[in-house]
C-alpha atoms as a PDB file:
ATOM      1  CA  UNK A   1     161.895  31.654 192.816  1.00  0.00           C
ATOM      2  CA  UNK A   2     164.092  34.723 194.106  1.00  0.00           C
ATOM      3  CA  UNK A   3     165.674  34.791 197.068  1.00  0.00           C
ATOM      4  CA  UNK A   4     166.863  38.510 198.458  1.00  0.00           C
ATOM      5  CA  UNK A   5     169.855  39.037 200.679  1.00  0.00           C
ATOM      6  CA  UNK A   6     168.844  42.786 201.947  1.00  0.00           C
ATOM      7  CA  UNK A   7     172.442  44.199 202.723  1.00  0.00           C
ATOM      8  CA  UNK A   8     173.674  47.208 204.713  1.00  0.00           C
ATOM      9  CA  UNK A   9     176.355  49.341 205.561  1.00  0.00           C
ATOM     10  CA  UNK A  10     178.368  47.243 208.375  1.00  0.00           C
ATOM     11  CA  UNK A  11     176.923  43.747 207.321  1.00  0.00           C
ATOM     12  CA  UNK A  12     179.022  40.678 207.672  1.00  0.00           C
ATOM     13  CA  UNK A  13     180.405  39.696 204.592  1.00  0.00           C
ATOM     14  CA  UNK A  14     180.119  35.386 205.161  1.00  0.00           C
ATOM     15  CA  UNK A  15     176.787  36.280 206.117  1.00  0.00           C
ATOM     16  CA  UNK A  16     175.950  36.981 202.561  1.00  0.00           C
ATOM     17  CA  UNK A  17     178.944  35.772 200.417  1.00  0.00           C
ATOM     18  CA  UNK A  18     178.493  32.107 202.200  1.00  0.00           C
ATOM     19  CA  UNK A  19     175.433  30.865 201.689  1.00  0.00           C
ATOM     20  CA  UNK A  20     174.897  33.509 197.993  1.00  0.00           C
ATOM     21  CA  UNK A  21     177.572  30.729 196.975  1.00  0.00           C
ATOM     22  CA  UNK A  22     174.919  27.800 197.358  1.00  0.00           C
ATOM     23  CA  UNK A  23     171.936  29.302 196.272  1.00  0.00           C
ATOM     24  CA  UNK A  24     174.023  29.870 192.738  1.00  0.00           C
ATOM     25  CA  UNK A  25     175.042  26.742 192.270  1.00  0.00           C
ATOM     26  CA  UNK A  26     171.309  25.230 193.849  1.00  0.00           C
ATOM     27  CA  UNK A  27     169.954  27.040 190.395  1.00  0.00           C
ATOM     28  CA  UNK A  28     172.472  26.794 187.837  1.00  0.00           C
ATOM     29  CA  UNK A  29     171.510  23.580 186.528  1.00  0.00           C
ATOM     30  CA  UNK A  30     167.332  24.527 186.358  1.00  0.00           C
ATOM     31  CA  UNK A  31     167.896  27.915 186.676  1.00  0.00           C
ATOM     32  CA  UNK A  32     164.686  27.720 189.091  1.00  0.00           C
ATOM     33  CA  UNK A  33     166.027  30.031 192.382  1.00  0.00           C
ATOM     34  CA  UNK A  34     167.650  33.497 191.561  1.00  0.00           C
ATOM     35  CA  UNK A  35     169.663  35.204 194.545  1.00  0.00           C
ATOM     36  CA  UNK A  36     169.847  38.765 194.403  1.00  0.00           C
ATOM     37  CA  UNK A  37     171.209  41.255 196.686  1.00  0.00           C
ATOM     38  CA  UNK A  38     169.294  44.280 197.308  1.00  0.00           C
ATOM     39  CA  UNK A  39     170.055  47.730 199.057  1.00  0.00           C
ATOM     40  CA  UNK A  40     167.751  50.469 200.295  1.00  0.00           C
ATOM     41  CA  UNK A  41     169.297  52.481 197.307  1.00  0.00           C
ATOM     42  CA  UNK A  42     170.121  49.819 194.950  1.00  0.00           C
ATOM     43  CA  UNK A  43     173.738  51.167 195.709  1.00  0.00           C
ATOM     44  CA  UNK A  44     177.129  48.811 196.947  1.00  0.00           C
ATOM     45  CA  UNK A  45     177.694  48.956 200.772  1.00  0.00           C
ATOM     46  CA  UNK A  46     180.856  48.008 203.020  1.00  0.00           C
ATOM     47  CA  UNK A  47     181.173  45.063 205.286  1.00  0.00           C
ATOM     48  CA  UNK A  48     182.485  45.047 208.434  1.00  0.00           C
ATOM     49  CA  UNK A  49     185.505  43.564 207.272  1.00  0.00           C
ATOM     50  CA  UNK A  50     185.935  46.685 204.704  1.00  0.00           C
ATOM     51  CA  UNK A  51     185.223  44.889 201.646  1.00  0.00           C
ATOM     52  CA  UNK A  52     182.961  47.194 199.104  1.00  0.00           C
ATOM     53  CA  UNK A  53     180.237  45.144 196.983  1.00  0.00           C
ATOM     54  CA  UNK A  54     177.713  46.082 195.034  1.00  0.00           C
ATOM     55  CA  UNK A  55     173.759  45.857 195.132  1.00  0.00           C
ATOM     56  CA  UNK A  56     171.821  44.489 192.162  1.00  0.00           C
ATOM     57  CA  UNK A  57     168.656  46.327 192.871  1.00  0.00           C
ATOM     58  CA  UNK A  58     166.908  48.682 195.563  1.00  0.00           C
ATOM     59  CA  UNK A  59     164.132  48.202 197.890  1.00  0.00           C
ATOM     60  CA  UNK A  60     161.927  50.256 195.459  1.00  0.00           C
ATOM     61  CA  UNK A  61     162.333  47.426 192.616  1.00  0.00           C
ATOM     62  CA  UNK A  62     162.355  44.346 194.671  1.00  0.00           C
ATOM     63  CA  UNK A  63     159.198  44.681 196.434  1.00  0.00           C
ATOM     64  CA  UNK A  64     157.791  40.888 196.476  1.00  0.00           C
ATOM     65  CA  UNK A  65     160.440  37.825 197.065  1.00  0.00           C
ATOM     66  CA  UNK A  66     159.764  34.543 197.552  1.00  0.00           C
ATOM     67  CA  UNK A  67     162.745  34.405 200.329  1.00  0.00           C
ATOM     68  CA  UNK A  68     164.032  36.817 202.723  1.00  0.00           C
ATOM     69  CA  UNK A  69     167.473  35.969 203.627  1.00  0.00           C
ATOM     70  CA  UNK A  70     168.991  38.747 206.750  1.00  0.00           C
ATOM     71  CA  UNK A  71     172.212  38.572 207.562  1.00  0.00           C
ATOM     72  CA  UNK A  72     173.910  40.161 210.213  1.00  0.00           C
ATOM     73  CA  UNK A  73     176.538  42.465 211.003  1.00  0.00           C
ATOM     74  CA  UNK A  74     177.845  45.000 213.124  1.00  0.00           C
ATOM     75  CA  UNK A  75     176.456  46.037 216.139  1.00  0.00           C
ATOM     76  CA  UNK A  76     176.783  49.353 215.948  1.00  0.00           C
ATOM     77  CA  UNK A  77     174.812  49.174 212.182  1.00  0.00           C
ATOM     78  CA  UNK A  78     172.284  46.583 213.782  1.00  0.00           C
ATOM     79  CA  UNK A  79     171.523  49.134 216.588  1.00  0.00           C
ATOM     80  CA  UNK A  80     171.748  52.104 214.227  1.00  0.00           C
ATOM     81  CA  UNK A  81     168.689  50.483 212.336  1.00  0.00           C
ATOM     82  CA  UNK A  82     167.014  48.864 215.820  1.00  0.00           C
ATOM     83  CA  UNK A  83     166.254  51.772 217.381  1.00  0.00           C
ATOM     84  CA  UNK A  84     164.012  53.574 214.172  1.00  0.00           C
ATOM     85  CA  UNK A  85     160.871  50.901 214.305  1.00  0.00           C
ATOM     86  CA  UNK A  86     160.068  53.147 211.084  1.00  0.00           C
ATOM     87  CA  UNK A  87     163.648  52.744 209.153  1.00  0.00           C
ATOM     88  CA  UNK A  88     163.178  51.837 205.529  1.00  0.00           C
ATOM     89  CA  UNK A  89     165.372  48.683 206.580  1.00  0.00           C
ATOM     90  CA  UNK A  90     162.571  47.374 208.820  1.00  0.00           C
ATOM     91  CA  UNK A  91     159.875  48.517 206.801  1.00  0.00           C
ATOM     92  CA  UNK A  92     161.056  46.443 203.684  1.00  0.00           C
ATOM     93  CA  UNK A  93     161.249  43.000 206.182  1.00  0.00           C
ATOM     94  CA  UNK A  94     157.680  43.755 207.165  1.00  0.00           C
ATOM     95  CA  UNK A  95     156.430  44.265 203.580  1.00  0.00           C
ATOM     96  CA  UNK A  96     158.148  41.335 201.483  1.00  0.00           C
ATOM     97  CA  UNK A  97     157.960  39.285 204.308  1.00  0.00           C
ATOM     98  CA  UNK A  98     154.231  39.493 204.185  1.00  0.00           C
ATOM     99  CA  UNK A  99     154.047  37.382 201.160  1.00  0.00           C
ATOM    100  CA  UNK A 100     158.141  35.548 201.044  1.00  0.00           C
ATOM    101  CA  UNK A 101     157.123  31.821 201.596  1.00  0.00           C
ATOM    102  CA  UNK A 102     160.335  31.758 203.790  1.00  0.00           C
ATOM    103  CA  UNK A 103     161.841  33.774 206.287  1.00  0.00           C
ATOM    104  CA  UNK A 104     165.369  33.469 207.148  1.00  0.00           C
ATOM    105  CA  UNK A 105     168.125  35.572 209.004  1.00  0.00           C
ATOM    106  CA  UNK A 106     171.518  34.002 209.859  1.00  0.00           C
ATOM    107  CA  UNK A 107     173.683  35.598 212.902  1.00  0.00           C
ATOM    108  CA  UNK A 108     172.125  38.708 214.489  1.00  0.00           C
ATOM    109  CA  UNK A 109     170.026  39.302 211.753  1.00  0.00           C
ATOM    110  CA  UNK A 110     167.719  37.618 213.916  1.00  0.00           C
ATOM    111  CA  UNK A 111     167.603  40.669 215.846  1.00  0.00           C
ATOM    112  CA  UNK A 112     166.623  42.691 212.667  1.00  0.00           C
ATOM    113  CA  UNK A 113     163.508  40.047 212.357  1.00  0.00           C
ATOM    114  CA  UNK A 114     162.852  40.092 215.790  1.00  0.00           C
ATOM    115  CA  UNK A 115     163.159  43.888 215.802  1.00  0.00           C
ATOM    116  CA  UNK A 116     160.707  44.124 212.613  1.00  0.00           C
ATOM    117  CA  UNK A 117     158.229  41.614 214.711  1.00  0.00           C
ATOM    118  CA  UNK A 118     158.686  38.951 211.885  1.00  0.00           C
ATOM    119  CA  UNK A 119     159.942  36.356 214.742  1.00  0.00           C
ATOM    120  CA  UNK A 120     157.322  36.685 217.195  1.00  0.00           C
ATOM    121  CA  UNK A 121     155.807  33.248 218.542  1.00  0.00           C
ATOM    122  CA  UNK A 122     158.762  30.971 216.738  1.00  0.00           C
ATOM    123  CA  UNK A 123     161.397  29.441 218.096  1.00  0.00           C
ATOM    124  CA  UNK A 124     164.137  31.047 216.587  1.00  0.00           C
ATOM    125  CA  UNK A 125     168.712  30.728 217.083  1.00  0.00           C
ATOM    126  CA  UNK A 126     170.951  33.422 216.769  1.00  0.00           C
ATOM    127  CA  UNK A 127     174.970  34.246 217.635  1.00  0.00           C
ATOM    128  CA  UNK A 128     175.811  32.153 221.316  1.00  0.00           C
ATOM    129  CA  UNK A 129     176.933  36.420 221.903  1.00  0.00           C
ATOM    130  CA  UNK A 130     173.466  37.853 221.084  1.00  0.00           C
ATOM    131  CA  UNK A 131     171.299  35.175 222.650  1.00  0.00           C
ATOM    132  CA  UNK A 132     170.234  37.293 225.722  1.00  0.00           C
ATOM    133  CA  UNK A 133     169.751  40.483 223.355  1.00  0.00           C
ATOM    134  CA  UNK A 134     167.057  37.998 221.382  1.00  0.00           C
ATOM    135  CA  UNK A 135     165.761  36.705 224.828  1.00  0.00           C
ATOM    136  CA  UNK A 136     164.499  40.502 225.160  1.00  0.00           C
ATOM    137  CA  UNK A 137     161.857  39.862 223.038  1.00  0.00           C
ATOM    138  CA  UNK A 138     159.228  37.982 225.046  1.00  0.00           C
ATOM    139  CA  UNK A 139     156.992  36.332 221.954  1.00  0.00           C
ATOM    140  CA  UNK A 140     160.179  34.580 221.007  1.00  0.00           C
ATOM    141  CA  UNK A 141     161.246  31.441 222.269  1.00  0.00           C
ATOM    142  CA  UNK A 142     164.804  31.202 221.600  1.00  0.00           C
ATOM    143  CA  UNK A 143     166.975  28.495 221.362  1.00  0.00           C
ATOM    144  CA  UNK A 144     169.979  28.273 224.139  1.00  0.00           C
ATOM    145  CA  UNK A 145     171.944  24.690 222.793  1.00  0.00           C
ATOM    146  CA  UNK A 146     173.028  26.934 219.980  1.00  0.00           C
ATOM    147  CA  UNK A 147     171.939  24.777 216.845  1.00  0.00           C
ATOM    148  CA  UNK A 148     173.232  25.745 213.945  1.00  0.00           C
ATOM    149  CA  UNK A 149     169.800  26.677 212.492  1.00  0.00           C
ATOM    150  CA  UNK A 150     166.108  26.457 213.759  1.00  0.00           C
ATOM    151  CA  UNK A 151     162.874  25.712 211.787  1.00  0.00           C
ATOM    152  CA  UNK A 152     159.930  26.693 213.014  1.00  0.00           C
ATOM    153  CA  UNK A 153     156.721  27.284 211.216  1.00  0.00           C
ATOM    154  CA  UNK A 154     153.136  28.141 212.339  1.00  0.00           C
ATOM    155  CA  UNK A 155     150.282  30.218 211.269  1.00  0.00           C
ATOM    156  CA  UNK A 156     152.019  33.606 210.823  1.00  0.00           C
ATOM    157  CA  UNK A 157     154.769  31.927 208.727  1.00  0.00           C
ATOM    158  CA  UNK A 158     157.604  29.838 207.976  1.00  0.00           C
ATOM    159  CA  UNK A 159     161.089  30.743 209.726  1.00  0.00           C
ATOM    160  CA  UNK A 160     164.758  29.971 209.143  1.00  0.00           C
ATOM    161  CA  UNK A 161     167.391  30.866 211.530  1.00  0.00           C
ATOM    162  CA  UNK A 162     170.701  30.591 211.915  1.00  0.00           C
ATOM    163  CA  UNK A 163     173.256  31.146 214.408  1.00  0.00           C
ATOM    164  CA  UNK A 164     176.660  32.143 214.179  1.00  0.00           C
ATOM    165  CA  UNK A 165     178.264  33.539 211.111  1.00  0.00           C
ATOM    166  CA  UNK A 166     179.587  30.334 209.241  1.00  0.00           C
ATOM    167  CA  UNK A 167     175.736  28.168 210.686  1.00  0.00           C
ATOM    168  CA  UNK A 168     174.715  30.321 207.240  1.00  0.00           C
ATOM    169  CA  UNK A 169     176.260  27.190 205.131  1.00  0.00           C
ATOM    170  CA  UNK A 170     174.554  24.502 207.245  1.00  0.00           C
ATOM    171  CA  UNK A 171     171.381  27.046 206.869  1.00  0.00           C
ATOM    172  CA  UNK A 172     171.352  27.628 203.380  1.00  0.00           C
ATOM    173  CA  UNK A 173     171.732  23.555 202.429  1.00  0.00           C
ATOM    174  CA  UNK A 174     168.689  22.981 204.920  1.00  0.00           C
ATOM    175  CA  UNK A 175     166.802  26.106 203.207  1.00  0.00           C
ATOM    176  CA  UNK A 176     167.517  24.069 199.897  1.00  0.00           C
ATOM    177  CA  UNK A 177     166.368  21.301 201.095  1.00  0.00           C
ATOM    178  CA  UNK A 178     163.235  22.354 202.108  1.00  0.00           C
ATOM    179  CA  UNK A 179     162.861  24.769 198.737  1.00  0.00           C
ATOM    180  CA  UNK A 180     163.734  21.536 196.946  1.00  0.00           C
ATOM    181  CA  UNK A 181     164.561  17.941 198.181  1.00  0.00           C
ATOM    182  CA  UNK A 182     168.195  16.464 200.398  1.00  0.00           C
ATOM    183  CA  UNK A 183     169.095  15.647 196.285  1.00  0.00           C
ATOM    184  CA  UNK A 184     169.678  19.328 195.360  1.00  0.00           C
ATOM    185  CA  UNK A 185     171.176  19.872 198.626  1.00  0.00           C
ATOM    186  CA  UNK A 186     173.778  16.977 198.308  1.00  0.00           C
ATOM    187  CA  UNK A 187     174.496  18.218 194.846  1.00  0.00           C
ATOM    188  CA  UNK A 188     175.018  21.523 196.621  1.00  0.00           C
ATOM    189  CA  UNK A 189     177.322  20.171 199.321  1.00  0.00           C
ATOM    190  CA  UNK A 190     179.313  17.923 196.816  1.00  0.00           C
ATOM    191  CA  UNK A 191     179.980  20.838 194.197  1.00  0.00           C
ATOM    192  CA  UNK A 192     181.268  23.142 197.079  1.00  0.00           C
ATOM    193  CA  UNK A 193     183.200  20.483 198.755  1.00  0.00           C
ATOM    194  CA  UNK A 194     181.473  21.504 201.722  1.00  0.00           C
ATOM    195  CA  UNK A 195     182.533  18.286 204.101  1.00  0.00           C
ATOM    196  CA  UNK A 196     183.720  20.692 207.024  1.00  0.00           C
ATOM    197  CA  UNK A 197     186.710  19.258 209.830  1.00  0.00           C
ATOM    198  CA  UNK A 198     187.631  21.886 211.260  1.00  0.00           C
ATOM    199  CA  UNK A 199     191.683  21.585 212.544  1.00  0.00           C
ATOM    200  CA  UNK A 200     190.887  22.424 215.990  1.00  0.00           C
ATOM    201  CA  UNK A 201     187.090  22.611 218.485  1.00  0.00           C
ATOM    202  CA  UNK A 202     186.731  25.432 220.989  1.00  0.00           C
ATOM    203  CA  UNK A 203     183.941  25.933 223.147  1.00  0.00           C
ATOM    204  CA  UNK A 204     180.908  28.315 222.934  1.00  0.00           C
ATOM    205  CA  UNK A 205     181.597  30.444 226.252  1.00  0.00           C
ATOM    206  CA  UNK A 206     178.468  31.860 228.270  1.00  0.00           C
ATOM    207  CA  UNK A 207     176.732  34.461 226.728  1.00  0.00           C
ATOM    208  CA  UNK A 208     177.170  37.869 228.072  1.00  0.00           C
ATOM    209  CA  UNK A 209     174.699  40.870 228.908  1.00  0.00           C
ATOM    210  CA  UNK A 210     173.179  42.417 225.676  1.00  0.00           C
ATOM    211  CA  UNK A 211     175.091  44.789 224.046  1.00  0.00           C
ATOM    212  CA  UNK A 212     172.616  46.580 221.896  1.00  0.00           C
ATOM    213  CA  UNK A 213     170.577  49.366 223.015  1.00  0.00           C
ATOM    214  CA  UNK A 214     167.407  50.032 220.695  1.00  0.00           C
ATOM    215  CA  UNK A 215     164.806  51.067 223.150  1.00  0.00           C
END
């Protein structure tokens, strides 16, 4: 199977890096799901930390996948490719998504589904800050509790989401689950030492007014 992580100028670098870490090690033993990160040029791009990476292949030569994996990033990128309805970033969710078996977008690239029309009629998560700007699409029925990833499947599809930035780990051992069995995903979780206890537990604050503007 390959999985494509479609990156961008702007995108957030856990986003990708994060859950790219276990998809590799969910194939290296059978060698039976390939990640691959793609570009609309097949060129490297810049997160929005500032850290340059590379592309392994364009849109042009990755045109079928059997996963779509979006990841999010800046606003000012995610609004940049929002409000063209005809960008080639959009374009390219619309076409492989039309035959990927899943669909998955972790952080705001829920908003680059969404946007693309890829969500409409799931239930779908995103960022606890972008919830309202996902709530502007009225098909979608979007999750307020902010779970750390939603499955929802019906006619059109099968969806992944995920919310917030580091929800792409607890996203990507579900997505192996259900690409393989809990097994591979233990496996997954036990070679990355992924047991998280985090040293100290905020609170998700309200979400605020949208911020991105792509009508």
């Amino acid at each position: 199977m390959k999985l494509g992580i479609p990156i961008y100028e702007g995108v957030n670098l856990l986003d990708v890096a994060g859950p790219l870490e276990m998809f590799y090690w969910a194939g290296q033993d059978n060698g039976d799901l390939q990640s691959i990160l793609i570009s609309e040029d097949g060129g490297a791009v810049t997160s929005i930390n500032g850290v340059r990476f590379e592309a392994q292949a364009s849109f042009a030569q990755m045109p079928a996948l059997d996963i779509l994996w979006v990841p999010g990033g800046d606003a000012v990128a995610l609004q940049t490719i929002m409000k063209d309805p005809a960008s080639p970033y959009l374009q390219y969710l619309r076409k492989t998504a039309a035959k990927a078996k899943w669909v998955c977008s972790v952080c705001e690239g829920a908003l680059l589904l969404a946007r693309a029309g890829l969500l409409d009629d799931h239930e779908a998560t995103t960022h606890w800050y972008f919830t309202e700007c996902l709530q502007s699409f009225p098909r979608i029925k979007v999750d307020t509790t902010h779970r750390r990833f939603v499955v929802s499947q019906n006619a059109s599809g099968n969806r992944l989401t995920g919310g917030g930035i580091s929800a792409g780990l607890d996203e990507a051992l579900k997505l192996i689950s259900l690409l393989f069995d809990d097994e591979r995903a233990k496996d997954v979780q036990v070679t990355t030492q992924y047991f998280p206890k985090p040293p100290v537990m905020g609170v998700i604050p309200k979400t605020p007014k949208c911020s991105i503007k792509w009508d």
